[in-house]
N, C-alpha and C. Protein backbone atom coordinates (compact mmCIF):
# COMPACT_ATOMS: atom_id res chain seq x y z
N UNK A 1 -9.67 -12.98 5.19
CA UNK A 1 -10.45 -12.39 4.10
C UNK A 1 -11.05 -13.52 3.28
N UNK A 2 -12.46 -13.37 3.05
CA UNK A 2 -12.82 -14.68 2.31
C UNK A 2 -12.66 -14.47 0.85
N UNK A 3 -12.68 -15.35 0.13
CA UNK A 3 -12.96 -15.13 -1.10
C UNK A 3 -13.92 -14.26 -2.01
N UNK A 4 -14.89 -14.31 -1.49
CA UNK A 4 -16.17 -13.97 -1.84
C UNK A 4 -15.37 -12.44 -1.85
N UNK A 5 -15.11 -12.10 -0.42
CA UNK A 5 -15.09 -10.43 -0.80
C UNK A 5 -13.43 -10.00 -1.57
N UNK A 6 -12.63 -10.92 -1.47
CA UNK A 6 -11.78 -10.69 -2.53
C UNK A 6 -12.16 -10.19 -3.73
N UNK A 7 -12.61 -11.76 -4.20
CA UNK A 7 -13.43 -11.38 -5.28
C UNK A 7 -14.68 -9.82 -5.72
N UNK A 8 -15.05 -9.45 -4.79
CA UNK A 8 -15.92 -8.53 -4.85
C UNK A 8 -14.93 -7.03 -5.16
N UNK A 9 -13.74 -6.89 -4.24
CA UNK A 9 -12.58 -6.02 -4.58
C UNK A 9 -12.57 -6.18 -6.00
N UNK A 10 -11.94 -7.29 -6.87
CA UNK A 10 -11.39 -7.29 -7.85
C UNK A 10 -11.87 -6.77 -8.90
N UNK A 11 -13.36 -7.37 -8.78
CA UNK A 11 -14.65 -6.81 -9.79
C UNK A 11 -14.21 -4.93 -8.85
N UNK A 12 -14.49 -4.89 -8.24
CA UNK A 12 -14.51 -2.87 -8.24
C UNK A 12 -13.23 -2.67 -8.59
N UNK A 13 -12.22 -2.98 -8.51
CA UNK A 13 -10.98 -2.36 -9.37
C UNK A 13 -10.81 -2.63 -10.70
N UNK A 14 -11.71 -3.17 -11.28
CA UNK A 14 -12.20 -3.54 -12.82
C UNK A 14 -12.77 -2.57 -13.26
N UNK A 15 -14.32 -2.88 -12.39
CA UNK A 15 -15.01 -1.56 -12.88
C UNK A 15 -14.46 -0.25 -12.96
N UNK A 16 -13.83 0.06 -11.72
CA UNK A 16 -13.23 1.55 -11.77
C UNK A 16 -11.98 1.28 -11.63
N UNK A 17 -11.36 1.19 -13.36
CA UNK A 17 -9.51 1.32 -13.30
C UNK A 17 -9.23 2.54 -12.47
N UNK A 18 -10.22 3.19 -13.09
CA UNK A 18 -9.23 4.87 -12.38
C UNK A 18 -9.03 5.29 -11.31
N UNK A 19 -10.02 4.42 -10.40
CA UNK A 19 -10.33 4.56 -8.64
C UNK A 19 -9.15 4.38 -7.94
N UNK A 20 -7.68 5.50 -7.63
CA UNK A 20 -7.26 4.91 -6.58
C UNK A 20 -7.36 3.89 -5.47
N UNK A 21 -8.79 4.59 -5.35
CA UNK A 21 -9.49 3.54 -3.73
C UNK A 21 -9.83 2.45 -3.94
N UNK A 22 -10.08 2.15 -5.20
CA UNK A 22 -10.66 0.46 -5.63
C UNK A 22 -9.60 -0.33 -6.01
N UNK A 23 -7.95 0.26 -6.26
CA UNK A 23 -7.20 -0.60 -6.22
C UNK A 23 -6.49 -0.72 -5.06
N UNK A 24 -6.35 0.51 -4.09
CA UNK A 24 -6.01 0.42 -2.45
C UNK A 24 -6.66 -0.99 -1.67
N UNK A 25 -8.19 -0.64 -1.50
CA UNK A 25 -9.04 -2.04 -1.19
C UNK A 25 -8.62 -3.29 -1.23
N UNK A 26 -8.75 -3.05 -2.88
CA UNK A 26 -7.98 -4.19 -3.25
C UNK A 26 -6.94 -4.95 -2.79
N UNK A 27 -5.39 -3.72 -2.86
CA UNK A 27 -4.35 -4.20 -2.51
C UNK A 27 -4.43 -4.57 -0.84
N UNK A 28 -5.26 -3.85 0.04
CA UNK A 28 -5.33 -4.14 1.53
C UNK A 28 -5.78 -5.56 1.26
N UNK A 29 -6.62 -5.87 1.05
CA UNK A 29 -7.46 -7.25 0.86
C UNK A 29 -6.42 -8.13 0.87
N UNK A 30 -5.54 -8.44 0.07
CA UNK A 30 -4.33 -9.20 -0.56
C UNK A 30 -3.02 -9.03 0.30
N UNK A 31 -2.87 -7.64 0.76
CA UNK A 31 -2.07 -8.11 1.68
C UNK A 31 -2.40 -8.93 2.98
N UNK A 32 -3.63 -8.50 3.32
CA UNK A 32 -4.12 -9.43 4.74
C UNK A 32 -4.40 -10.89 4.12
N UNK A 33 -4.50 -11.07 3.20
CA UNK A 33 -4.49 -12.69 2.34
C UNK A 33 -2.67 -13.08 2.51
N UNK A 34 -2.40 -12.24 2.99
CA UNK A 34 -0.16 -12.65 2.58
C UNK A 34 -0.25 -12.73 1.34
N UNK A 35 -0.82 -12.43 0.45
CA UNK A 35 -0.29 -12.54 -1.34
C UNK A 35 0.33 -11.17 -1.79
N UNK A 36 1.84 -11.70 -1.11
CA UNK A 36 2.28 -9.88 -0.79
C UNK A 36 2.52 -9.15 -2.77
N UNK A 37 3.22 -10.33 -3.68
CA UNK A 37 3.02 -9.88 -4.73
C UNK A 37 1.79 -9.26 -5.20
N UNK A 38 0.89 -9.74 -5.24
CA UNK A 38 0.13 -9.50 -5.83
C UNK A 38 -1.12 -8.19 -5.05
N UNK A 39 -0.73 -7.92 -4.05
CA UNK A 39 -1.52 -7.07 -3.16
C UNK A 39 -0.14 -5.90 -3.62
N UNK A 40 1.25 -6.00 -4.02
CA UNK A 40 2.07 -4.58 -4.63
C UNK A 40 1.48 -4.36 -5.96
N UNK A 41 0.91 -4.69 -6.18
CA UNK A 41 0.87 -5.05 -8.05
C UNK A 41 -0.68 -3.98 -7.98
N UNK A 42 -1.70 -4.32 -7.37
CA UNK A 42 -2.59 -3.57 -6.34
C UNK A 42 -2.53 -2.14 -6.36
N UNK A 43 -1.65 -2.04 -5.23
CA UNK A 43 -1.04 -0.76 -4.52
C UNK A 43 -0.26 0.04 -5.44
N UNK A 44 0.66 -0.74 -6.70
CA UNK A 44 1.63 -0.22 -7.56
C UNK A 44 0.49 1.12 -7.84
N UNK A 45 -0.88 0.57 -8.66
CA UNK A 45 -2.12 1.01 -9.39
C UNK A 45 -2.52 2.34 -9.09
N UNK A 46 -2.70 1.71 -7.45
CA UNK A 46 -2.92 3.37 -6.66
C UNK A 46 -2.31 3.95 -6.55
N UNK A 47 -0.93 3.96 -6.29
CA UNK A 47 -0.19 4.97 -5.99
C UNK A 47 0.43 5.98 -7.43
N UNK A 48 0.59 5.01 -8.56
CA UNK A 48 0.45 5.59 -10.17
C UNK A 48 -0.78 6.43 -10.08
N UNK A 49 -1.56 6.52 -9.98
CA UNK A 49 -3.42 7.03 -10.16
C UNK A 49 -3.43 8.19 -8.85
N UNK A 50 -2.79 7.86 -7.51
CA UNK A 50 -2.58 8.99 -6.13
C UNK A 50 -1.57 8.89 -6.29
N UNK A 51 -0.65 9.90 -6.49
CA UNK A 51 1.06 9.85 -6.20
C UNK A 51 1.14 10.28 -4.87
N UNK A 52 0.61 10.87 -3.98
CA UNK A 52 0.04 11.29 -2.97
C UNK A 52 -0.78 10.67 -1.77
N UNK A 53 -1.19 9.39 -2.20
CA UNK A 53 -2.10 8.56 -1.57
C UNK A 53 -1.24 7.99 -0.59
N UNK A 54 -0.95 8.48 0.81
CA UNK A 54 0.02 8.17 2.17
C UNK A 54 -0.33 6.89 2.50
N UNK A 55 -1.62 6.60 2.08
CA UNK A 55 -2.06 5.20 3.24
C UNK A 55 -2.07 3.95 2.23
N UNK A 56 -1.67 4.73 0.77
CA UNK A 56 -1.66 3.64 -0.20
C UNK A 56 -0.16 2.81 0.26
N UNK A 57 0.87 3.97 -0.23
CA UNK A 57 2.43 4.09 -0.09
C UNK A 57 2.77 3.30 0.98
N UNK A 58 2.07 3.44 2.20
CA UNK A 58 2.62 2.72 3.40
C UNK A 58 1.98 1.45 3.01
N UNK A 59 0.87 0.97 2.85
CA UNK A 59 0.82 -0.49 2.45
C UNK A 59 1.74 -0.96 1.41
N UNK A 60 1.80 -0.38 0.47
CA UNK A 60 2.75 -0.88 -0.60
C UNK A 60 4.29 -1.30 -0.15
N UNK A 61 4.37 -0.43 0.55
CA UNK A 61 5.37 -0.33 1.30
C UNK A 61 5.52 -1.98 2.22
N UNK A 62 4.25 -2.01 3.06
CA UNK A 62 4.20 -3.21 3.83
C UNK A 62 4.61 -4.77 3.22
N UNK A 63 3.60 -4.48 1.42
CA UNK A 63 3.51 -5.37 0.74
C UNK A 63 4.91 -5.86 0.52
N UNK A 64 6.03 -5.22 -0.28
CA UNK A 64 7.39 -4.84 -0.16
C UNK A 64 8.01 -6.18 1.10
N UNK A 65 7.92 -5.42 2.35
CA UNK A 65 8.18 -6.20 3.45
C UNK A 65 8.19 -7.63 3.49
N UNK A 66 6.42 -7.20 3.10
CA UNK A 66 5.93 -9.59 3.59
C UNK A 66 7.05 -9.86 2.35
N UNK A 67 7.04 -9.45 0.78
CA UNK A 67 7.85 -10.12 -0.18
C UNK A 67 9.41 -10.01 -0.34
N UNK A 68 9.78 -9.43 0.94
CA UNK A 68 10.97 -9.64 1.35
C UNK A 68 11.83 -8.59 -0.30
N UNK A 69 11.11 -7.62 -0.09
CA UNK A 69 12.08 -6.74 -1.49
C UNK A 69 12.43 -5.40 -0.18
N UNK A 70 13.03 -5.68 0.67
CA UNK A 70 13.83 -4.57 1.67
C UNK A 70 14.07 -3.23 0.87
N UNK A 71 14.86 -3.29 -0.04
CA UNK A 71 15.31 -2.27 -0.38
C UNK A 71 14.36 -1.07 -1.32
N UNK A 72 12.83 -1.95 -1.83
CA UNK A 72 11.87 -1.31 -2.34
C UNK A 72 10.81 -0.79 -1.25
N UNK A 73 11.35 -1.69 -0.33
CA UNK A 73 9.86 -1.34 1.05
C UNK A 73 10.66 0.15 1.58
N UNK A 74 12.04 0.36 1.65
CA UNK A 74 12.63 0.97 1.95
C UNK A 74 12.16 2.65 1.49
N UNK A 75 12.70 2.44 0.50
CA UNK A 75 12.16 3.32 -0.49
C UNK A 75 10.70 4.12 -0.53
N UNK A 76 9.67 3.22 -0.70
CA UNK A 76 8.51 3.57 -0.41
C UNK A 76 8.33 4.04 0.72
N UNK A 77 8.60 3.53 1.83
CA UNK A 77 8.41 3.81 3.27
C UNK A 77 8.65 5.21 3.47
N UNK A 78 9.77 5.66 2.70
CA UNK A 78 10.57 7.16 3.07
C UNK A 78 9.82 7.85 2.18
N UNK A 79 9.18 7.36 1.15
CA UNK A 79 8.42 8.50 0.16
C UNK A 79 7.33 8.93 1.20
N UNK A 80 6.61 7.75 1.43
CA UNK A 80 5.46 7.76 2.42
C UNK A 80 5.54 8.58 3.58
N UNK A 81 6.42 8.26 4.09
CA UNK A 81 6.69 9.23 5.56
C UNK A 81 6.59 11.05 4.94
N UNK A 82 7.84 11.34 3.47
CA UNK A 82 7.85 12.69 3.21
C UNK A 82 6.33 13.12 3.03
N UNK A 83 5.54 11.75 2.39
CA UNK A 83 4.15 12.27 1.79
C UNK A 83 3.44 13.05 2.97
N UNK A 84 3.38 11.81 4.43
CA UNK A 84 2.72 12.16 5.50
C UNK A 84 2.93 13.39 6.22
N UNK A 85 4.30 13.90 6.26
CA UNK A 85 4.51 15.40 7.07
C UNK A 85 4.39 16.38 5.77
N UNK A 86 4.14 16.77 4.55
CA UNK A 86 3.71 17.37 3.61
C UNK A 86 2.64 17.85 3.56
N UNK A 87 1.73 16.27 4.33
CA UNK A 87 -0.40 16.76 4.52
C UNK A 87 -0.41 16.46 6.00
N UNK A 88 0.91 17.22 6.98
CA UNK A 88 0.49 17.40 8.21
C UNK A 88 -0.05 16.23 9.09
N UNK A 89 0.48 14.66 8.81
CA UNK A 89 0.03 13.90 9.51
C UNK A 89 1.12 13.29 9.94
N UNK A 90 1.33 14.14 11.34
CA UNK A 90 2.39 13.59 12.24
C UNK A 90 2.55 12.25 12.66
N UNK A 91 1.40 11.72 13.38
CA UNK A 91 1.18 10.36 13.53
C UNK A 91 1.53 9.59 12.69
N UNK A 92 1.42 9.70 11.08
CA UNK A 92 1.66 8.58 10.19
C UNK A 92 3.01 8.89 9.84
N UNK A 93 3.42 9.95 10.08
CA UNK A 93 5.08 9.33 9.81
C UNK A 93 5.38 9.19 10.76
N UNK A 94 5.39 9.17 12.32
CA UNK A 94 5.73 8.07 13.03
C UNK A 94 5.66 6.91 13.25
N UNK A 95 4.48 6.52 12.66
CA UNK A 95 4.49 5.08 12.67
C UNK A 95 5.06 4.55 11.41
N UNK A 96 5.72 5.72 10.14
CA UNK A 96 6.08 4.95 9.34
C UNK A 96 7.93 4.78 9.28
N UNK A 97 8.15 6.05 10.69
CA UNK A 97 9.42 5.48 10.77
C UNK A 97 9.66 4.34 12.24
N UNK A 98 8.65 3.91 12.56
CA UNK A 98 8.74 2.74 12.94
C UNK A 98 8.83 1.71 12.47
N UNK A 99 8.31 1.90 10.95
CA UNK A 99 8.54 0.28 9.98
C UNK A 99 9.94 0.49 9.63
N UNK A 100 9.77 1.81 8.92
CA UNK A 100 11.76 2.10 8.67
C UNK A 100 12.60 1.32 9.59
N UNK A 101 12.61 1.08 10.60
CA UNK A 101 13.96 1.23 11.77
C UNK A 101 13.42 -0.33 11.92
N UNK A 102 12.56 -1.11 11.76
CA UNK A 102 12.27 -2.49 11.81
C UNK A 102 12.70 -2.70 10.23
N UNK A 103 12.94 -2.60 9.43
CA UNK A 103 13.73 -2.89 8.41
C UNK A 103 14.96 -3.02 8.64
N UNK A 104 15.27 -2.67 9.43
CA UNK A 104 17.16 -2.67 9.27
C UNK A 104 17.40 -3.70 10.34
């Protein structure tokens, strides 16, 4: 991820605090940078703003992982998964109890 469009994320999660999606972006951006803090911090945003947001939760979740907080990736992961079979998306809680069971 270059800078440039980092930077371009940051400015849209500025402009629109309220945008779930502009702090999701964001937080994706940062985690593919490995700045796993700061890509949760991100994701924290969206998922406060979507409590609901499945594809937020599972990154946050990821973020969790790279920063080695197990027991918060944990957590999230299982919210995420309940979120995903709630809005009928089988696929994503399988793949999110695939991160589950690679946690342990």
């Amino acid at each position: 991820m270059s800078d440039a469009r980092l930077e371009q994320f940051k400015k849209m999660a500025e402009q629109f605090p309220d945008a779930p999606m502009a702090h999701f972006s964001l937080g994706k951006a940062l985690l593919e940078a490995r700045r796993y803090a700061e890509a949760a911090g991100a994701l924290e945003t969206a998922v406060r703003l979507d409590p609901a947001y499945a594809a937020a939760l599972v990154s946050l979740g990821d973020a969790y992982t790279g920063a080695g907080q197990t027991a918060k990736a944990r957590e999230v992961l299982t919210r995420a998964r309940d979120t995903a079979l709630a809005q009928s998306h089988g696929s994503l809680a399988e793949e999110i109890d695939e991160r589950l069971q690679n946690l342990e």
